[in-house]
Protein backbone atom coordinates (compact mmCIF):
# COMPACT_ATOMS: atom_id res chain seq x y z
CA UNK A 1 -15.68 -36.14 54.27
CA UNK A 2 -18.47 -34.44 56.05
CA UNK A 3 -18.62 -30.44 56.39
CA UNK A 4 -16.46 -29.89 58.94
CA UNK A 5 -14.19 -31.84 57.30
CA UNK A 6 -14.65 -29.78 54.36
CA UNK A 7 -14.21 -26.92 55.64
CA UNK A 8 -11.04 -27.39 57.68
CA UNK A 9 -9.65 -29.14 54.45
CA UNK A 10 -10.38 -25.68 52.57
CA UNK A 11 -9.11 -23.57 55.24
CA UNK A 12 -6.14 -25.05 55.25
CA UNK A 13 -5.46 -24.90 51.58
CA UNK A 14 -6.04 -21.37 52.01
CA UNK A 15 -3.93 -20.95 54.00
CA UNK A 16 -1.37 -23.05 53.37
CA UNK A 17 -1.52 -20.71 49.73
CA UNK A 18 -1.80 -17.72 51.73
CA UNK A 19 2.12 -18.65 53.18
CA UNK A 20 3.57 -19.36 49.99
CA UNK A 21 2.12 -16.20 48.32
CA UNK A 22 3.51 -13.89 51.21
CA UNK A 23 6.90 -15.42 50.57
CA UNK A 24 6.92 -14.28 47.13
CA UNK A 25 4.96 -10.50 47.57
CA UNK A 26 3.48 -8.43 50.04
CA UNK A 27 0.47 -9.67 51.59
CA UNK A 28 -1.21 -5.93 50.54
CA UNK A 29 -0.36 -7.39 47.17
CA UNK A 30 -2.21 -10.17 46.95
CA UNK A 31 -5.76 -10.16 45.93
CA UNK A 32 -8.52 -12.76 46.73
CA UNK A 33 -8.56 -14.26 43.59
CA UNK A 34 -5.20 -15.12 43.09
CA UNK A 35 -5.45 -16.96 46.89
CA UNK A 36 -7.94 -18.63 46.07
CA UNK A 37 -6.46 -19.38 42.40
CA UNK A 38 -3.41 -20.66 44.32
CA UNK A 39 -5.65 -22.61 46.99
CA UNK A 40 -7.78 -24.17 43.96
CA UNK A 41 -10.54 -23.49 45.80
CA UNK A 42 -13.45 -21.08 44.84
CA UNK A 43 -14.21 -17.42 46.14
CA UNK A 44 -17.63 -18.54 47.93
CA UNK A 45 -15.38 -21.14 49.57
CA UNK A 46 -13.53 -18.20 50.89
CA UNK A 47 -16.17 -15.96 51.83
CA UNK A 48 -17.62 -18.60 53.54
CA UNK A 49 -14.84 -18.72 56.10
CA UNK A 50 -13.38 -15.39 55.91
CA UNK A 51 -14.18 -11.63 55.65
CA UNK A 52 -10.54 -10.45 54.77
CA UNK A 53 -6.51 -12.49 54.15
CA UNK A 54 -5.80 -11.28 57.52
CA UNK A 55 -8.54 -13.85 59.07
CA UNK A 56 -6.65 -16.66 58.19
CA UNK A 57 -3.62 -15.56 59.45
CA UNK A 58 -5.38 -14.75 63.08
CA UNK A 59 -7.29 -17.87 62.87
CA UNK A 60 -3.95 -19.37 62.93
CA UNK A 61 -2.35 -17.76 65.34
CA UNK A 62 -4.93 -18.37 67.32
CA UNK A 63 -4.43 -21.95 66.44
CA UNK A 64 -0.83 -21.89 67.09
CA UNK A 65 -1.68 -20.32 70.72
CA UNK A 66 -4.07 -22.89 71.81
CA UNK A 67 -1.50 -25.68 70.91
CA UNK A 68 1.12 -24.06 72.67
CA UNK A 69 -1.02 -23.63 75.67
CA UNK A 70 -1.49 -27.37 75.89
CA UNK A 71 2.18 -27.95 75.89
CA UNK A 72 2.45 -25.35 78.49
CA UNK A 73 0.04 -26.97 80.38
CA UNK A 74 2.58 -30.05 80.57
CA UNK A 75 5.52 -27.84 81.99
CA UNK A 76 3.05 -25.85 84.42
CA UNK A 77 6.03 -25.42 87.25
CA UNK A 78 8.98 -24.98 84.78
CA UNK A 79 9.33 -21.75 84.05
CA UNK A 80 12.36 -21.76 82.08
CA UNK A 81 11.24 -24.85 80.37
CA UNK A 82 8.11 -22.83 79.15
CA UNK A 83 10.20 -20.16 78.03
CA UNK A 84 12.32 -22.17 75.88
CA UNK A 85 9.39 -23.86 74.50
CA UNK A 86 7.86 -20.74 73.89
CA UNK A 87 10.77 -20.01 71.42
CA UNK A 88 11.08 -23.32 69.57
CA UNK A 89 7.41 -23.17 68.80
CA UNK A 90 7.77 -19.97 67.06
CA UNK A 91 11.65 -20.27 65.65
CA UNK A 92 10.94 -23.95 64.94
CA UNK A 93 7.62 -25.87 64.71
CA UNK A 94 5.99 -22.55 63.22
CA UNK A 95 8.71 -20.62 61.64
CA UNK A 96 7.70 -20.13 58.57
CA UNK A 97 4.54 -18.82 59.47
CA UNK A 98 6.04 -16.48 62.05
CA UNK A 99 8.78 -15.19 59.87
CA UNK A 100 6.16 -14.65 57.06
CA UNK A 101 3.75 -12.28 60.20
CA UNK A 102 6.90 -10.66 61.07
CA UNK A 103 8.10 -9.48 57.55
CA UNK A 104 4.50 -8.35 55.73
CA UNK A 105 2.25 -5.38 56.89
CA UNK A 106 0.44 -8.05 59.24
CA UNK A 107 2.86 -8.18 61.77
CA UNK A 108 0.38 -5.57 63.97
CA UNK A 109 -2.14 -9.27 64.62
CA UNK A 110 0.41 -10.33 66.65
CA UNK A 111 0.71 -6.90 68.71
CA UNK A 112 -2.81 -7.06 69.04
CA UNK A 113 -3.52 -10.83 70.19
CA UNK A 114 -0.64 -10.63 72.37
CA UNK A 115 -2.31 -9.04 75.28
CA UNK A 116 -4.82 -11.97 76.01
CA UNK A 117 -1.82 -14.39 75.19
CA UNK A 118 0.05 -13.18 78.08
CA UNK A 119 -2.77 -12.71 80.17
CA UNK A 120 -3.46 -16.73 79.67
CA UNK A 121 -0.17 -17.45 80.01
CA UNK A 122 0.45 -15.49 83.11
CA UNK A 123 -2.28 -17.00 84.86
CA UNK A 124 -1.34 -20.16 83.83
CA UNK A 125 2.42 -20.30 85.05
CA UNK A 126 1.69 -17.68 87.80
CA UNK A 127 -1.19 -18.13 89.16
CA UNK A 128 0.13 -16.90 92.67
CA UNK A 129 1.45 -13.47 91.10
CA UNK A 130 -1.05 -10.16 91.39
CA UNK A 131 0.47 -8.77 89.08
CA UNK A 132 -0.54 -4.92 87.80
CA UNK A 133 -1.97 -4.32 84.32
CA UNK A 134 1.33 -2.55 83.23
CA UNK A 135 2.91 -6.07 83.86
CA UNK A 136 1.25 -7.57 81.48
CA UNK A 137 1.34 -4.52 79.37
CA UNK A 138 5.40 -4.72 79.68
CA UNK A 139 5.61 -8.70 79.18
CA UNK A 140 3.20 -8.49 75.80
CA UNK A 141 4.89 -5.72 74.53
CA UNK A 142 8.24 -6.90 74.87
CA UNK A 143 8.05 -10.22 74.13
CA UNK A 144 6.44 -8.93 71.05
CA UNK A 145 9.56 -6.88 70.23
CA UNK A 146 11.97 -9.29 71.22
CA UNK A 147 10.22 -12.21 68.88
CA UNK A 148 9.54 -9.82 65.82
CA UNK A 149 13.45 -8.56 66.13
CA UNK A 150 14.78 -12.01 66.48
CA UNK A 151 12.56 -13.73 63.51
CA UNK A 152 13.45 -10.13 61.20
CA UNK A 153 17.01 -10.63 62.17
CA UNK A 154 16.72 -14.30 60.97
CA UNK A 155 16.80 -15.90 64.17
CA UNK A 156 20.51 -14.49 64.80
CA UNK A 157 20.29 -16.49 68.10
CA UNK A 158 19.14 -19.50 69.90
CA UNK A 159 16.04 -20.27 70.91
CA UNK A 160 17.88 -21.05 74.71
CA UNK A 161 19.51 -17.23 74.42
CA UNK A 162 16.35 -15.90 73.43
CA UNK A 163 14.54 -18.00 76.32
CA UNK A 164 17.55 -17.03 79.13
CA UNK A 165 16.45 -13.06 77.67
CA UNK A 166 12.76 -13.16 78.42
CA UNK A 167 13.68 -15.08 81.68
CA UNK A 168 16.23 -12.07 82.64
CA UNK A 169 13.13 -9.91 81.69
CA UNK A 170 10.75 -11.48 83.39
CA UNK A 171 12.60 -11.08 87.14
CA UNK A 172 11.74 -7.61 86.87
CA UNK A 173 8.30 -8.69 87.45
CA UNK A 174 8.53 -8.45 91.03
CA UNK A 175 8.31 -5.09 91.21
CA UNK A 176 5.14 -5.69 89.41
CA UNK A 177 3.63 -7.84 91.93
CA UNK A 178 0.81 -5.71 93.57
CA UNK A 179 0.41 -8.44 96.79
CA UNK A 180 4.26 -7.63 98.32
């Protein structure tokens, strides 16, 4: 295994550790030691990748983002396709991750990457739109409500409902759209 193998190996015990600890406490709760205890890796191994817990977790959101962008990429001129996908990611092929963000004192690194999310995304699937800042501003903080609500409600509805909600949202955009 050469470094970079190494290290991706280690950062994903970490975090794979840093999950199953916030299931069982608060993430305030849990200390470096006992991550890296539960990782079985040591604390310069953790120091070398991370400043603070919360690093991990935005390193793989970040993560999550970029894969999601490359599906997204696939279903450029679907919009309700993207949508959908959108929710499945989260309430499916990362749930547990997402309902662990949405239930500990982290849940603010989504709020904050959010913004550039949308941005990317926006320019991705509307590329024709000139849309205002407070569009975006009203798409990332929405969709940031509506996803943290449905994950701390236990995903109380479908991933289509929850799509066919952001698409009813998202027709309000034309009165966004600074070129009509």
């Amino acid at each position: 295994m050469n470094n970079t193998e190494q290290k991706e190996f280690f950062q994903q015990c970490l975090y794979d550790a840093l999950l199953g600890l916030m299931e069982r406490k608060p993430l305030e709760s849990i200390n470096v030691g006992e991550l890296c205890d539960a990782a079985g890796v040591s604390r310069m191994t953790y120091y070398r990748s991370y400043d603070r817990m919360e690093d991990i977790l935005v390193q793989h959101l970040d993560s999550c983002f970029e894969e999601f962008v490359q599906d997204v990429d696939k279903a450029r001129d679907d919009l309700e396709r993207i949508v959908l996908l959108f929710f499945r990611y989260i309430g499916e092929t990362e749930a547990r991750f997402f309902r662990c963000l949405a239930n500990s004192s982290a849940v603010h690194l989504l709020s904050d990457r959010f913004d550039s999310y949308i941005a990317q995304l926006v320019s991705l699937v509307l590329p024709e739109k000139n849309l205002s800042p407070y569009a975006f501003s009203y798409m990332a903080g929405g969709s940031y409500r509506i996803i943290v609500d449905w994950l701390r409600n236990g995903q109380d509805e479908s991933c289509e409902a929850m799509a066919q909600v952001i698409l009813s949202l998202l027709n309000c955009l034309k009165y966004f759209d600074k070129s009509r």
